[in-house]
C-alpha atoms as a PDB file:
ATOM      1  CA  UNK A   1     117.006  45.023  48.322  1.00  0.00           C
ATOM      2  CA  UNK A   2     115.363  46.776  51.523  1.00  0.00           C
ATOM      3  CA  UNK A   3     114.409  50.765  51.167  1.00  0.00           C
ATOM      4  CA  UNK A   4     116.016  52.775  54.047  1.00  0.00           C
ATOM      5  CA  UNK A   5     113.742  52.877  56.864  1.00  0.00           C
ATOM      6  CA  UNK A   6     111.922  56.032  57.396  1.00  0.00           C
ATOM      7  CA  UNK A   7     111.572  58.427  60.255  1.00  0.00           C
ATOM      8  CA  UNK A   8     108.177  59.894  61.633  1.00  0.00           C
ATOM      9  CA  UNK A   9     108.932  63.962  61.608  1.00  0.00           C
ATOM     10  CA  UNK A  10     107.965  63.122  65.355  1.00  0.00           C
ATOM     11  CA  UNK A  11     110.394  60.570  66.068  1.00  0.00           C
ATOM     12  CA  UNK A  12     113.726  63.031  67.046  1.00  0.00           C
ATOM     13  CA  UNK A  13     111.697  65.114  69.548  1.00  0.00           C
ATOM     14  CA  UNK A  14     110.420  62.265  71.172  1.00  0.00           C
ATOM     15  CA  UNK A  15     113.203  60.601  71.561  1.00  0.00           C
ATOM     16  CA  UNK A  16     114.872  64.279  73.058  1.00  0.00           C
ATOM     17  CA  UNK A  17     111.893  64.486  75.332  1.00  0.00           C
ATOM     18  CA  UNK A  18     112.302  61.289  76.545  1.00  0.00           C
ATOM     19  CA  UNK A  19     115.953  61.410  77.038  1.00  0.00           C
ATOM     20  CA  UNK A  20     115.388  65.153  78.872  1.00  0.00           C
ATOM     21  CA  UNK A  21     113.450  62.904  81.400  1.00  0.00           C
ATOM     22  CA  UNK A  22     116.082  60.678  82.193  1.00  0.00           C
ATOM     23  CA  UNK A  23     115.161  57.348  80.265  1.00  0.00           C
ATOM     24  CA  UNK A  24     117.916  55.559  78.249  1.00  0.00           C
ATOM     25  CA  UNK A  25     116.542  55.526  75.026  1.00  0.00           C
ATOM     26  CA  UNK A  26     118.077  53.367  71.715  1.00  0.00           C
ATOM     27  CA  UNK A  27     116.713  54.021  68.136  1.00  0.00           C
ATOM     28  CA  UNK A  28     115.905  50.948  66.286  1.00  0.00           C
ATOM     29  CA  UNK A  29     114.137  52.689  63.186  1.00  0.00           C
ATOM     30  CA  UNK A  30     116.680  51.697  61.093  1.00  0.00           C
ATOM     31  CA  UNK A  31     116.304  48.033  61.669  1.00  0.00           C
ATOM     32  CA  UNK A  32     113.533  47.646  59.894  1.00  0.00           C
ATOM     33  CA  UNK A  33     111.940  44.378  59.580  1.00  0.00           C
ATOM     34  CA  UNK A  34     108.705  45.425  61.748  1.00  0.00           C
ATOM     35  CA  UNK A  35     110.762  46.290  64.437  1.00  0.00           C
ATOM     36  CA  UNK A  36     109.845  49.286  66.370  1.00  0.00           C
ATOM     37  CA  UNK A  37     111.623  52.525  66.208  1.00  0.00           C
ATOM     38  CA  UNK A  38     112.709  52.977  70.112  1.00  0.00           C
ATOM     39  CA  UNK A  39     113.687  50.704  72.962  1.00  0.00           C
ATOM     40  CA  UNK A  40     113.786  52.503  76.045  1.00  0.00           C
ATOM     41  CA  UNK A  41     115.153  51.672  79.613  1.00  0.00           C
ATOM     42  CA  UNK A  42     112.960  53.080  82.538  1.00  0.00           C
ATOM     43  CA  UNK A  43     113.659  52.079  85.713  1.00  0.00           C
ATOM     44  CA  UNK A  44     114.925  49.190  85.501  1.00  0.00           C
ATOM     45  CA  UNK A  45     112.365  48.289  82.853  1.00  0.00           C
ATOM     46  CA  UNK A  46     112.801  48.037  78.756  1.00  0.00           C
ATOM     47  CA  UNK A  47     109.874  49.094  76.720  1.00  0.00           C
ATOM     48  CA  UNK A  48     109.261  48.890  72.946  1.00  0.00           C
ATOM     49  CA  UNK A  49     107.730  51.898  71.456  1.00  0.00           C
ATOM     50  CA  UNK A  50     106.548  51.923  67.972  1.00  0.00           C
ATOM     51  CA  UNK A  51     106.364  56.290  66.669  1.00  0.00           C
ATOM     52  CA  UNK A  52     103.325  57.099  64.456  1.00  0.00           C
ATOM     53  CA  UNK A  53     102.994  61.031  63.461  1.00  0.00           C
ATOM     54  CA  UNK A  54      99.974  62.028  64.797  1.00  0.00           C
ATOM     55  CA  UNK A  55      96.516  62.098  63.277  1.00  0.00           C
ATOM     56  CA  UNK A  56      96.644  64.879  60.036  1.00  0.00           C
ATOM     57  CA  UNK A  57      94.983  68.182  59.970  1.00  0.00           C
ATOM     58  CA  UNK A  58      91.628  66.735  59.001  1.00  0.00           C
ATOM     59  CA  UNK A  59      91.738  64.156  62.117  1.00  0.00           C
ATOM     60  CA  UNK A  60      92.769  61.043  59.330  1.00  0.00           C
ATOM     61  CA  UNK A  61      95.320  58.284  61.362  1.00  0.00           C
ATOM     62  CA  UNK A  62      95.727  56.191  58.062  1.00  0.00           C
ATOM     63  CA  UNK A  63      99.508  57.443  57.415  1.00  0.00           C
ATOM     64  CA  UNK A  64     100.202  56.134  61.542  1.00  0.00           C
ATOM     65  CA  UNK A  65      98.256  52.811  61.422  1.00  0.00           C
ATOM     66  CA  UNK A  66     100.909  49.882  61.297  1.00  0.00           C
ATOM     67  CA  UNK A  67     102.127  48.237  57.892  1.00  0.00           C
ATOM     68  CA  UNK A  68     102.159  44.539  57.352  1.00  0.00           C
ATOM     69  CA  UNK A  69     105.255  43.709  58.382  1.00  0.00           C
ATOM     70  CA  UNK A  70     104.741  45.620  61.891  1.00  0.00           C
ATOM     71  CA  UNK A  71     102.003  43.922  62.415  1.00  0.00           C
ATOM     72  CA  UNK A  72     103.097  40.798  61.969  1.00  0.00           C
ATOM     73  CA  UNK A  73     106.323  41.568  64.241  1.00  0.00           C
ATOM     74  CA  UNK A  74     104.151  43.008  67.433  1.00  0.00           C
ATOM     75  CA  UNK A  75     101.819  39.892  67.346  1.00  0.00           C
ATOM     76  CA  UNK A  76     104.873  37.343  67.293  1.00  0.00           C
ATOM     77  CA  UNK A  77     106.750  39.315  70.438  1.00  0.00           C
ATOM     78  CA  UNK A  78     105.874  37.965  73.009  1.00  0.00           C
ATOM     79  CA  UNK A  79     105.982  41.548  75.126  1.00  0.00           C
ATOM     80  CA  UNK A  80     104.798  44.805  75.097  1.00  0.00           C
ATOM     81  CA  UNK A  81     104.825  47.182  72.232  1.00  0.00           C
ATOM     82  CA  UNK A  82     103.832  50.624  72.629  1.00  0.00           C
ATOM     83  CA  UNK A  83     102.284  52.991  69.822  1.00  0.00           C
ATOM     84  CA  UNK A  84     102.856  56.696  70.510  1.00  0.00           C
ATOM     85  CA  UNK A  85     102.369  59.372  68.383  1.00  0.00           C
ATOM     86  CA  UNK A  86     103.422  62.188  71.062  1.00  0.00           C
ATOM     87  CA  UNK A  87     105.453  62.999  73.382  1.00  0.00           C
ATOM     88  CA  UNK A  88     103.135  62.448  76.326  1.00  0.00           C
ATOM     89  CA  UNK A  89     102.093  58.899  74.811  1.00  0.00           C
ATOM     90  CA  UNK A  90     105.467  58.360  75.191  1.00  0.00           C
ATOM     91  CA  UNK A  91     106.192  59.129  78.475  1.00  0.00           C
ATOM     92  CA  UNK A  92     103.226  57.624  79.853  1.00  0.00           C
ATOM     93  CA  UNK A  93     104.163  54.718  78.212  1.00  0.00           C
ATOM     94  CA  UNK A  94     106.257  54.038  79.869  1.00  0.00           C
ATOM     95  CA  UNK A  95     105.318  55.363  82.955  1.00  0.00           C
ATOM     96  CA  UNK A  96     107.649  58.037  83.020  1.00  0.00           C
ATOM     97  CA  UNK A  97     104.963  61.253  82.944  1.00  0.00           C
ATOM     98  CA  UNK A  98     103.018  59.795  85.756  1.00  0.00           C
ATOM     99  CA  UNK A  99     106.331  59.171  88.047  1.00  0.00           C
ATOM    100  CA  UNK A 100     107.072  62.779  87.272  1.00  0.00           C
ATOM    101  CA  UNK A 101     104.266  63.917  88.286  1.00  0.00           C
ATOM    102  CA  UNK A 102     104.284  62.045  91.467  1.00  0.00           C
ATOM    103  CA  UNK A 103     107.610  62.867  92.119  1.00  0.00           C
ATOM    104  CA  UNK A 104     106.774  66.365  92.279  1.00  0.00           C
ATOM    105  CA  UNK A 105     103.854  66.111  94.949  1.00  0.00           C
ATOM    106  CA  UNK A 106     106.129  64.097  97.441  1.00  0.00           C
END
């Protein structure tokens, strides 16, 4: 029998921030399997996006790195999967931060 999946503390607020900036975003996290936590829909693009908490207090990533079964899931897709552990890796991502941005200088 499977364990429940589990959430990254960082995984609601990024999927907030990225629904605050208009992308379509569906949680996947409880799939399992390797499969990543978030697909997203960004003009008129889908992107994976796999949510690792960030690096701990002493700068250590070895809680976010991918486990076996992710890793053997993002090598057989055959497109792109996205590791964030923000919510600015997110957005830019997907490209969402920098169309912001450029949004606002027009």
């Amino acid at each position: 029998m499977r364990r429940a999946a589990r959430i990254d503390p960082n995984h609601v607020e990024i999927v907030l921030a990225l629904r605050a900036a208009g992308v379509s975003v569906q949680t996947l996290a409880r799939e399992g399997n390797g499969v990543p936590d978030l697909l997203c829909g960004w003009r008129g693009e889908n992107h994976l996006l796999e949510v690792k908490p960030p690096p701990g207090p002493k700068g250590g990533e070895s809680r976010g790195q991918l486990n076996p079964r992710q890793r053997q899931w993002h090598q057989a897709w055959r497109g792109r999967v996205h590791v964030v552990r923000s919510i600015d890796d997110a957005l830019d991502a997907i490209g969402a931060r920098r169309n912001r941005a450029q949004e606002a200088r027009s």
